[in-house]
Protein backbone atom coordinates (compact mmCIF):
# COMPACT_ATOMS: atom_id res chain seq x y z
CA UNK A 1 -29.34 -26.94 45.06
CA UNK A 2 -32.94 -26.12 44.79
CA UNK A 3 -32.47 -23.32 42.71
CA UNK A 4 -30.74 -25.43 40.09
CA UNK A 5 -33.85 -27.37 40.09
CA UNK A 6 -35.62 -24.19 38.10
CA UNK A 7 -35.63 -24.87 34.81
CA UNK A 8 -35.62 -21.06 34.07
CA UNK A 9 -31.86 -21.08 35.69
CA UNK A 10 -30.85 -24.29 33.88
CA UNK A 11 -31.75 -22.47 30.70
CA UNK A 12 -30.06 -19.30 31.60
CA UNK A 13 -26.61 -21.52 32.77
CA UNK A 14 -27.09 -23.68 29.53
CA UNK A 15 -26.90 -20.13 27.28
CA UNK A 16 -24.39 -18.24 29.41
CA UNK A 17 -21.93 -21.30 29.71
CA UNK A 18 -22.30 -21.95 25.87
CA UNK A 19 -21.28 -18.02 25.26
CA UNK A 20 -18.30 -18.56 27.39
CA UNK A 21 -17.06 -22.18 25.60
CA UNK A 22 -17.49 -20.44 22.20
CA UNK A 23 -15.95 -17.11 22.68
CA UNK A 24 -13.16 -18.34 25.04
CA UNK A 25 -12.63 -22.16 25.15
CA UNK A 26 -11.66 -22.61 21.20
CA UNK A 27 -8.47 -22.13 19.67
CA UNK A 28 -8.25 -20.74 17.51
CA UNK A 29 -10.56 -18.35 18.56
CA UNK A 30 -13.76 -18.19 16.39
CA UNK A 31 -14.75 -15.33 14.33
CA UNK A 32 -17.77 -13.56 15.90
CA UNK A 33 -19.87 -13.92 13.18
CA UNK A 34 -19.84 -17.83 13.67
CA UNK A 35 -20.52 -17.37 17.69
CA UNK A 36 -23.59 -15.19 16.87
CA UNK A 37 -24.96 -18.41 14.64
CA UNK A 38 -23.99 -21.00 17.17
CA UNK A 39 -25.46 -18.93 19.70
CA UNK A 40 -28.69 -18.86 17.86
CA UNK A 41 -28.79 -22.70 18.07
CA UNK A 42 -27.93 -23.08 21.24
CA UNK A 43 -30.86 -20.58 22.31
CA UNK A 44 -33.65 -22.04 20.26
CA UNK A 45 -32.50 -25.99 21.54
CA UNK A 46 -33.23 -24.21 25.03
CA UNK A 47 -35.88 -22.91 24.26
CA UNK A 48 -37.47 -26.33 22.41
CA UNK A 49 -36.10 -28.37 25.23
CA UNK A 50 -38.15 -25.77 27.68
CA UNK A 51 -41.44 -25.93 25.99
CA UNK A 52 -41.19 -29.69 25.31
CA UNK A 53 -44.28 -30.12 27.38
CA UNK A 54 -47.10 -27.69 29.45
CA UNK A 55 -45.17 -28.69 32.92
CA UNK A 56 -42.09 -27.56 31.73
CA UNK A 57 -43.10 -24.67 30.01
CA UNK A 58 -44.80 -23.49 33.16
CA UNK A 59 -41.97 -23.77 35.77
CA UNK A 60 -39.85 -22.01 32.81
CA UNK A 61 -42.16 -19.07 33.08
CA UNK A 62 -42.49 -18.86 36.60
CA UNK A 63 -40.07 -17.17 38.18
CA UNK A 64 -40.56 -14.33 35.31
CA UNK A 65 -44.20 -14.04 36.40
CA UNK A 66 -43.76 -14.02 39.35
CA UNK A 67 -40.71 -10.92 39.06
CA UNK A 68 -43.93 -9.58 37.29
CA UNK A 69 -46.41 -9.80 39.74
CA UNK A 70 -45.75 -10.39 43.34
CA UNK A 71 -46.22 -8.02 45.42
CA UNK A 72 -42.84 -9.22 47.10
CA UNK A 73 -40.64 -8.79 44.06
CA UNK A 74 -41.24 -4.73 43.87
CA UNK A 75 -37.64 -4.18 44.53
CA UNK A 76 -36.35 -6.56 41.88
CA UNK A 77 -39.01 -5.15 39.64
CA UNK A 78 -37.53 -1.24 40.09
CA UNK A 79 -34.18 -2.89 39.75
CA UNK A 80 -34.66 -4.24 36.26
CA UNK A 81 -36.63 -0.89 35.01
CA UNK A 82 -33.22 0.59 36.04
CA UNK A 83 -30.82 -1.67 34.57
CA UNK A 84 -32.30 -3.31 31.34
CA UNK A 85 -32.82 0.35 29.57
CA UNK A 86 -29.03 0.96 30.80
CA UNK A 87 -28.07 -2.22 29.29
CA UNK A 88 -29.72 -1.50 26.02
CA UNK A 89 -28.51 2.00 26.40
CA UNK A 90 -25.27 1.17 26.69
CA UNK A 91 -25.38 -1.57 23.80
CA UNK A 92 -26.34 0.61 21.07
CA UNK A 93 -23.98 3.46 22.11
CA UNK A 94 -21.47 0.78 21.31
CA UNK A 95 -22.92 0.34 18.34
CA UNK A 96 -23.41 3.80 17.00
CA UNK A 97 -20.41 5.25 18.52
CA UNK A 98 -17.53 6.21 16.18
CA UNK A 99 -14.37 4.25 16.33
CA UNK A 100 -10.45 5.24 16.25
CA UNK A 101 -9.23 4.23 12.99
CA UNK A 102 -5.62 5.06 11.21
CA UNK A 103 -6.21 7.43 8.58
CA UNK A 104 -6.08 5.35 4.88
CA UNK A 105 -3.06 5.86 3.45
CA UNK A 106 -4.77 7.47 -0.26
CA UNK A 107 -1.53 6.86 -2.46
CA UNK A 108 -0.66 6.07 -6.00
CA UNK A 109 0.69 2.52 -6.37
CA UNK A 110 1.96 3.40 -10.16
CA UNK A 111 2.72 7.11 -9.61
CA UNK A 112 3.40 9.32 -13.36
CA UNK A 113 6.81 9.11 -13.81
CA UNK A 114 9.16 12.39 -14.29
CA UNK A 115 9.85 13.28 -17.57
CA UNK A 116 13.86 12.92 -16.38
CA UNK A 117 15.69 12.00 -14.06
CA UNK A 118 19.27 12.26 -13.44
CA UNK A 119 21.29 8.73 -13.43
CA UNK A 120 24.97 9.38 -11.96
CA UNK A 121 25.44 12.86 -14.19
CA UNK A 122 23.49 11.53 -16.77
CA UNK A 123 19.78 13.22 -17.62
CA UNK A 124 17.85 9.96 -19.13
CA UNK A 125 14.66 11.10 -21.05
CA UNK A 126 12.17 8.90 -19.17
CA UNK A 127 8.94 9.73 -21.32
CA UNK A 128 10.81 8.25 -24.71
CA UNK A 129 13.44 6.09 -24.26
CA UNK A 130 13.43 2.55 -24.95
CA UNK A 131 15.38 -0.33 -23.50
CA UNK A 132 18.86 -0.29 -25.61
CA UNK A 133 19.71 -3.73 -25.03
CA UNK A 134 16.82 -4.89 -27.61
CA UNK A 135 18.28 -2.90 -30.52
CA UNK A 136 20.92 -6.35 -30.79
CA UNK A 137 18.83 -9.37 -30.90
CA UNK A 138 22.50 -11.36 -31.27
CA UNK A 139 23.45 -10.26 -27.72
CA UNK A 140 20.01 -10.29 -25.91
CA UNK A 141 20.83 -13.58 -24.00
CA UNK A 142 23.94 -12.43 -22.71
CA UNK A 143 22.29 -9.51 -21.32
CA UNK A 144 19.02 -11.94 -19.61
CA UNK A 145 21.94 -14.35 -18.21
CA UNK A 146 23.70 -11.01 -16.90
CA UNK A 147 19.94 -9.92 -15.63
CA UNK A 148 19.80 -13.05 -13.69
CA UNK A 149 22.96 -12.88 -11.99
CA UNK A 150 22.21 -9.48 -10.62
CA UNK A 151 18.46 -10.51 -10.30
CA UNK A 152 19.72 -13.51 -7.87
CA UNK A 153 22.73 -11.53 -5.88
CA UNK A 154 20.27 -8.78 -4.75
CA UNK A 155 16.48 -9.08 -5.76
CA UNK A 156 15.59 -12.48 -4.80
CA UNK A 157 15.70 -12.27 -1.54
CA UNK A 158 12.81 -9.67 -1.16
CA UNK A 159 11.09 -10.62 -4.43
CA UNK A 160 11.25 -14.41 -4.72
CA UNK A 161 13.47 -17.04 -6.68
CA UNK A 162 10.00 -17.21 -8.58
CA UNK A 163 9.59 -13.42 -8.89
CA UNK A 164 6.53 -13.93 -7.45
CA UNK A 165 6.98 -11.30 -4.78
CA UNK A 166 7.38 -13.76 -1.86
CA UNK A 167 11.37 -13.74 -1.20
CA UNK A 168 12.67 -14.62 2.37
CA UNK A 169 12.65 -11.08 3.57
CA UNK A 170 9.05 -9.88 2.28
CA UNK A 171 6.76 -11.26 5.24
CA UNK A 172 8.55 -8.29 6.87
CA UNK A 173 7.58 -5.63 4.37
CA UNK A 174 4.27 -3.84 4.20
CA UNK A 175 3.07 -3.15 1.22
CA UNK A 176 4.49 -6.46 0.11
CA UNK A 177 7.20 -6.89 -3.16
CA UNK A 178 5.93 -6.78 -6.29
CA UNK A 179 4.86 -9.71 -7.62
CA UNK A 180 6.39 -9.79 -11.33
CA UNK A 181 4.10 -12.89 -12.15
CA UNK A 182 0.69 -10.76 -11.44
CA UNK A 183 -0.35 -9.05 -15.07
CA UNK A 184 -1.33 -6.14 -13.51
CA UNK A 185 2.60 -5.49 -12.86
CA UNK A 186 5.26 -5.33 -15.09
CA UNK A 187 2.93 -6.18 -18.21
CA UNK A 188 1.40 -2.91 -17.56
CA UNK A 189 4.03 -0.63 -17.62
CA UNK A 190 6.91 0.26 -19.77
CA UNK A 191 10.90 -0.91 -19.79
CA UNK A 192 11.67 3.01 -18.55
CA UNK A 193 9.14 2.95 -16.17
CA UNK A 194 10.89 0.24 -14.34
CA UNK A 195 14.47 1.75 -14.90
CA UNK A 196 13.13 4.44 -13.55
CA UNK A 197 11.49 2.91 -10.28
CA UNK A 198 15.15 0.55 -9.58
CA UNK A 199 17.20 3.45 -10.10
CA UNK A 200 15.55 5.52 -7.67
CA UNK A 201 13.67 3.34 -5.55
CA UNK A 202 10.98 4.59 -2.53
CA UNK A 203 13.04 7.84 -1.73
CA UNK A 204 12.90 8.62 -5.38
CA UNK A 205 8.78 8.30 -5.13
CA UNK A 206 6.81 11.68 -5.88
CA UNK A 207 4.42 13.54 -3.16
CA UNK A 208 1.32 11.52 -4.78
CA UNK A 209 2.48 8.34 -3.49
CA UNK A 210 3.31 9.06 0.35
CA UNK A 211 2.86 8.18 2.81
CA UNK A 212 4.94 5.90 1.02
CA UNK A 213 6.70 2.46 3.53
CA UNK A 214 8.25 0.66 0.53
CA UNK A 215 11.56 -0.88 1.61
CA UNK A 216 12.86 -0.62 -2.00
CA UNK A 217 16.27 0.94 -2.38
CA UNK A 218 17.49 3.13 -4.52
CA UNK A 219 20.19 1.16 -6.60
CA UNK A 220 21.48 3.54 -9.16
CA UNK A 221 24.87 3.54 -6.71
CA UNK A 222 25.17 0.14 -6.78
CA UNK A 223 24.16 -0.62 -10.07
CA UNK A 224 25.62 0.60 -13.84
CA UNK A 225 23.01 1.55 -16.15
CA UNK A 226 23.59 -1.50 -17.94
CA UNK A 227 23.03 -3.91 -15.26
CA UNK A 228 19.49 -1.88 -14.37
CA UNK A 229 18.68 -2.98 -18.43
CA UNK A 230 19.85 -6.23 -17.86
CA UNK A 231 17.93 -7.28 -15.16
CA UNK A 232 14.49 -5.31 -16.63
CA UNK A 233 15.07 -7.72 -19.74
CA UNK A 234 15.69 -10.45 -17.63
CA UNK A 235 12.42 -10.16 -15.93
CA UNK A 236 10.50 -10.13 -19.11
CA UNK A 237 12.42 -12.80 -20.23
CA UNK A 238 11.33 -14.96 -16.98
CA UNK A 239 7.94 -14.16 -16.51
CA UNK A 240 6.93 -14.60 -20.21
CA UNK A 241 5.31 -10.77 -19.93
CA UNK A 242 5.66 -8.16 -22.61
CA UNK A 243 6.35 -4.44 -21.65
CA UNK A 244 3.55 -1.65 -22.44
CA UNK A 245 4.59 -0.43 -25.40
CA UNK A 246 4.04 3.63 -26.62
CA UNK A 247 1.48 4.00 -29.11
CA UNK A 248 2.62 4.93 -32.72
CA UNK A 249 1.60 7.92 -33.94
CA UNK A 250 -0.61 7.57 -37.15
C-alpha cells in the first residue's frame, strides 16, 4: 500500500488506466486520432495536479532521481539503457516500416465504347446512332411507361425505386449501382453509350476497366432492343437529365 502512496505511481496508474478506458472501454470504439488528444489531457491534468505545489512536485521526482543516482539502483539503471532505446527502436520501425496493402484496382469507370457491337445478329453502330424512340414525339410516353415497367421488374432492386443507386440488393455490391440522380452519370454520357453498357453488362467491359467486380448483367438475352430504348428514355424521363449529345459539325 505504501507504494501507492508515491505520487510518481499514482500518476503513472492515472495515465496507463486512462489509455486502457479510452482505447478499450468505449463502444463504439474511438478513432485513434481522438485517444491521442484525450490522452494529451489526461497527461498534462497529471502533470498540473503533480506540480500543484513544491511538496508534491518533489515526491513526484523522487523515485526518478533516485533511479538516477543511487548507488543501489545500478541494475535498474543498466536495465532501462537496455530497454528504453529498444522501445523507441521498436516504435519507429513500426512507423517507418512498409505495410501490406491490396494493389489499387487502376480502372476506367466510363471505359471508350466499341465502335460496334453485335446485339442478337444485329451489328449496331455504337459511335453514331441515336435513340430511335425520339424520332416520334406522339409515342414517346408509351415508350417511358414501357421503360418503367421493365425499369421496376428488374432494375429497381439493385438501383433503387428512386434510381438513386441504393436498391435492396446494392449494400451487397462493391463498386455500388449507379446512381442515375448523380450528374456526373447518365447526364454525361450518351443514349448509345448506355444501350451499349445494359446490353452487355460487366462481361461485356473492355481490358481498361478490369479488374472489373460489377454485378451488372448482361441483358441483351433477356431484353428486345426495344425494351433496352425504352427503359434508357425512361430514365431520362425520371431523373429530369438530358443525354450528352454529339457535337454538330460546322
Amino acid at each position: 500500500m505504501s507504494l501507492l502512496r508515491s505520487r510518481f505511481v499514482q500518476a503513472v496508474l492515472i495515465v496507463v488506466l486512462s489509455f486502457v478506458a479510452l482505447r478499450w472501454g468505449i463502444r463504439p470504439p474511438a478513432p485513434w486520432s481522438v485517444i491521442q488528444i484525450y490522452m494529451a489531457v489526461v497527461v498534462m491534468a497529471v502533470l498540473i495536479y503533480v506540480s500543484a505545489d513544491s511538496d508534491s512536485w518533489r515526491a513526484f521526482v523522487r523515485p526518478l532521481w533516485s533511479t538516477l543516482v543511487d548507488p543501489d539502483k545500478r541494475n535498474v539503471r543498466l536495465a532501462c539503457l537496455v530497454v528504453l532505446p529498444l522501445l523507441l527502436g521498436y516504435y519507429a520501425y513500426t512507423q517507418a516500416a512498409a505495410r501490406p496493402q491490396a494493389p489499387p484496382e487502376l480502372r476506367a469507370v466510363h471505359p471508350a465504347p466499341p465502335a460496334a457491337i453485335q446485339f442478337r445478329g444485329k451489328e449496331i453502330d455504337i459511335s453514331g446512332v441515336d435513340n430511335p424512340l425520339r424520332k416520334d414525339p406522339a409515342a414517346l410516353r408509351t415508350h417511358v411507361a414501357a421503360g418503367a415497367d421493365i425499369y421496376v421488374r428488374n432494375c429497381m432492386y439493385c438501383h433503387g425505386d428512386n434510381l438513386d443507386g441504393k436498391g435492396h440488393f446494392a449494400p451487397g455490391f462493391n463498386p455500388p449501382p449507379a446512381n442515375f440522380q448523380d450528374p456526373g452519370t447518365i447526364a454525361m454520357l450518351q443514349e448509345a453509350y448506355l444501350f451499349w453498357r445494359i446490353a452487355k453488362g460487366a462481361p461485356g467491359l473492355p481490358k481498361e476497366s478490369t479488374p472489373w467486380n460489377s454485378a451488372m448483367p448482361a441483358w441483351e438475352d433477356r431484353l428486345t432492343e426495344e425494351q433496352i430504348w425504352q427503359v434508357i428514355t425512361y430514365l431520362y424521363d425520371a431523373t429530369g437529365q438530358q443525354p450528352r449529345r454529339r457535337e454538330a459539325a460546322h
